[in-house]
Protein backbone atom coordinates (compact mmCIF):
# COMPACT_ATOMS: atom_id res chain seq x y z
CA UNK A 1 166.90 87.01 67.36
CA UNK A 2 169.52 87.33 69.85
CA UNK A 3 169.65 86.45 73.31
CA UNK A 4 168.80 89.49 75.74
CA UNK A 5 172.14 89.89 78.24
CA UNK A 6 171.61 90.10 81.59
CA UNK A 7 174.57 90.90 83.43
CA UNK A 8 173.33 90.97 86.94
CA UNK A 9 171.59 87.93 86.57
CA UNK A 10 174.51 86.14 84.56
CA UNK A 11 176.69 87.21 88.16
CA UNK A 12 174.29 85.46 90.03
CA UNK A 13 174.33 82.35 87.91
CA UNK A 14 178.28 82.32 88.04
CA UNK A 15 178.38 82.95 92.27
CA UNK A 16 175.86 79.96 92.10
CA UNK A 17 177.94 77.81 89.89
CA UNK A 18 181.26 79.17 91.77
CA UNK A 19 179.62 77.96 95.13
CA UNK A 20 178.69 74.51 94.13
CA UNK A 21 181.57 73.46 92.68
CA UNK A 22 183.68 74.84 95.48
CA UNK A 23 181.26 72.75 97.76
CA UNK A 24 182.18 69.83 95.88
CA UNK A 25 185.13 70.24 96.56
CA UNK A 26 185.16 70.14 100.09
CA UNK A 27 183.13 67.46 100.09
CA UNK A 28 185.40 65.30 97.97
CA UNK A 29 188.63 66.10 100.06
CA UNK A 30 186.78 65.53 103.20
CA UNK A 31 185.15 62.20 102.63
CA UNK A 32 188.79 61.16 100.14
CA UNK A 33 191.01 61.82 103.38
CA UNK A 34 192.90 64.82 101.82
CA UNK A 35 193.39 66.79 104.80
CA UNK A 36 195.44 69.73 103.29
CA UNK A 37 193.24 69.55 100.46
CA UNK A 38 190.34 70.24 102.87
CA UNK A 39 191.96 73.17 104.66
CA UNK A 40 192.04 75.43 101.49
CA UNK A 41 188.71 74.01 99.87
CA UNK A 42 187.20 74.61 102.83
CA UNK A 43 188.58 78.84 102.91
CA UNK A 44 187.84 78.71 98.95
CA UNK A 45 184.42 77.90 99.73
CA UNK A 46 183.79 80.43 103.05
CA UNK A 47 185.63 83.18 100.42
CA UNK A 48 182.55 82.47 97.65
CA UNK A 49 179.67 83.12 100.27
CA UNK A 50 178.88 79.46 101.31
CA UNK A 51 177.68 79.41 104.69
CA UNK A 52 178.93 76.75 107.19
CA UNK A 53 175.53 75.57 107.79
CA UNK A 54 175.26 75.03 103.78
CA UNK A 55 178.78 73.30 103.93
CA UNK A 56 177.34 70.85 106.66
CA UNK A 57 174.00 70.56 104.80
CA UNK A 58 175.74 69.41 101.75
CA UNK A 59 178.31 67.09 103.76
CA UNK A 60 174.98 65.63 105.46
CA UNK A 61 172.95 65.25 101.79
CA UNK A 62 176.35 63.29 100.32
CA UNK A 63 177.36 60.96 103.28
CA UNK A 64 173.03 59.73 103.50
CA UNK A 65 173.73 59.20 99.54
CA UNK A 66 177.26 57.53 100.51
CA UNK A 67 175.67 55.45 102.45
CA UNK A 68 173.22 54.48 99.96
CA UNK A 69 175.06 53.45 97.96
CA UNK A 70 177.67 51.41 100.41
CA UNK A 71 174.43 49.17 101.15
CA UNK A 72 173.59 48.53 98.02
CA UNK A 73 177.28 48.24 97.09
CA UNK A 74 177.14 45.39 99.90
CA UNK A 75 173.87 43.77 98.98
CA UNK A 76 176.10 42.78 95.84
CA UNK A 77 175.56 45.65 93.55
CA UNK A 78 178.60 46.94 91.31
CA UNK A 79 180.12 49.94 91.73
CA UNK A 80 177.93 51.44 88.46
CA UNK A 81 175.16 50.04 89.93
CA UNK A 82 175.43 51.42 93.32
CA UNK A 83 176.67 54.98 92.04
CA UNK A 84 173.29 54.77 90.35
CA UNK A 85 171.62 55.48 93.88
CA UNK A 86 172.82 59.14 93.95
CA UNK A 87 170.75 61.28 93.40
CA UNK A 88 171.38 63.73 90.90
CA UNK A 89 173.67 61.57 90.01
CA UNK A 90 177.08 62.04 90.23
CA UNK A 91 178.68 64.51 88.11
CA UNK A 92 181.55 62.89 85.67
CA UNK A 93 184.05 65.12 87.49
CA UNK A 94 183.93 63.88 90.42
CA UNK A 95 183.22 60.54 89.44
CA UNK A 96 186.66 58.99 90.29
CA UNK A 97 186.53 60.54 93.79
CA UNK A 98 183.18 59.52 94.98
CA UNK A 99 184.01 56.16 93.86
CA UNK A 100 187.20 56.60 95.95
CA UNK A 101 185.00 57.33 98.83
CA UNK A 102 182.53 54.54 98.10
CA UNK A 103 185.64 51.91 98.26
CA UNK A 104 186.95 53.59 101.30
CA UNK A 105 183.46 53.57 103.64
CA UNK A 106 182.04 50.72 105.23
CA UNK A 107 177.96 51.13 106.00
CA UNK A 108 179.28 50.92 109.75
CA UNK A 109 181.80 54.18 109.75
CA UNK A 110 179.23 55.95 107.34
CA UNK A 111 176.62 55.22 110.29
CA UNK A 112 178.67 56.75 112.68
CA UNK A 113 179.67 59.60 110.94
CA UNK A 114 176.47 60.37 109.73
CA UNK A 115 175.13 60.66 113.49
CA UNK A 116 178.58 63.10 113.74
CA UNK A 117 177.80 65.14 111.03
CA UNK A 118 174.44 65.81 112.39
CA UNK A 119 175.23 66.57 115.74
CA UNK A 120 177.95 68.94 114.21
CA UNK A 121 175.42 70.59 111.97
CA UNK A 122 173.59 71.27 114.56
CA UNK A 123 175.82 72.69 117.15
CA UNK A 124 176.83 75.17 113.76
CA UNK A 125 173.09 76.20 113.45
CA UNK A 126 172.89 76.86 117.41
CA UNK A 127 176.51 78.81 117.75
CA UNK A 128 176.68 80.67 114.86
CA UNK A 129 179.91 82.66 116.19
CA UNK A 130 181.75 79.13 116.48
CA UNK A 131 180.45 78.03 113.07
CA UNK A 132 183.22 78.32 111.11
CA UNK A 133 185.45 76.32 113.17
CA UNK A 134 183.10 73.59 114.76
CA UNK A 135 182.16 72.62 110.72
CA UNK A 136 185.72 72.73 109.53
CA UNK A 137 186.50 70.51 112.37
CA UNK A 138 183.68 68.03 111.98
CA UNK A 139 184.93 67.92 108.25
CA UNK A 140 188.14 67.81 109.58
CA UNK A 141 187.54 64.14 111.67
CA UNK A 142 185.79 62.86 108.48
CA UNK A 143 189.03 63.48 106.67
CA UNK A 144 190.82 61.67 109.33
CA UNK A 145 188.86 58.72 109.56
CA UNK A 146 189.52 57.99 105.80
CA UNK A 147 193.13 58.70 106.63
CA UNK A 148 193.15 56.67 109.72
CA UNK A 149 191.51 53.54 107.59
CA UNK A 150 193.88 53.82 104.88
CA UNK A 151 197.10 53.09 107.21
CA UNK A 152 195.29 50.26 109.05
């Protein structure tokens, strides 16, 4: 027989999808140093309902799996091999630009930002009124330490 429709629930899934990919996205122009990229990402993914403390969460889950997988990219590891330490792993959309991100970290920076990001994600959790801005901003530095690295 046919499949029952459900079109609350079918909403739901959609918002759910809609909000993950347009994390994603800010995630991949953040850590890929695409600053203007970031800015509207960033108001796509406020506009679908994600929270800055979910944006931060997310940036915090991907730079510990960055990280990852930049040490075990350094132990000797190819790049397949060391994608292999995300977990999920790594949709093939966004393949190209987490490998992008992988070339452009070194274990050091990712250290540093990691500490960053956490400090950031807290201060967003403990001023919710300044949320917004203090995670676009920590995004915001991550962008512009890829940047910064790229012109060296």
């Amino acid at each position: 027989m046919g499949q029952v429709v459900s079109p609350i629930r079918d909403v739901g899934v959609l918002a759910q999808q809609r909000a993950a990919l347009a994390l994603d996205a800010v995630i991949d122009s953040a850590f890929g140093g695409k600053t203007a990229d970031l800015e509207s990402q960033y108001a796509k993914a406020l506009a679908a309902g994600t929270s800055p403390g979910t944006i931060m969460s997310g940036a915090l889950r991907f730079i510990g799996q960055l990280h990852k997988a930049r040490l075990a990219s350094d132990a000797g590891d190819s790049t397949d091999e060391a994608m292999r330490a995300f977990i999920p792993p790594v949709h093939f959309t966004r393949r190209s630009a987490v490998e992008g991100a992988l070339r452009s970290w070194t274990s050091p920076r990712l250290a540093r930002a990691m500490e960053q990001l956490a400090e950031a994600a807290l201060n967003v959790r403990k001023t919710p009124a300044l949320a917004e801005a203090l995670a676009q901003r920590a995004l915001l530095s991550i962008a512009m330490t890829v940047r910064s690295r790229g012109r060296s």
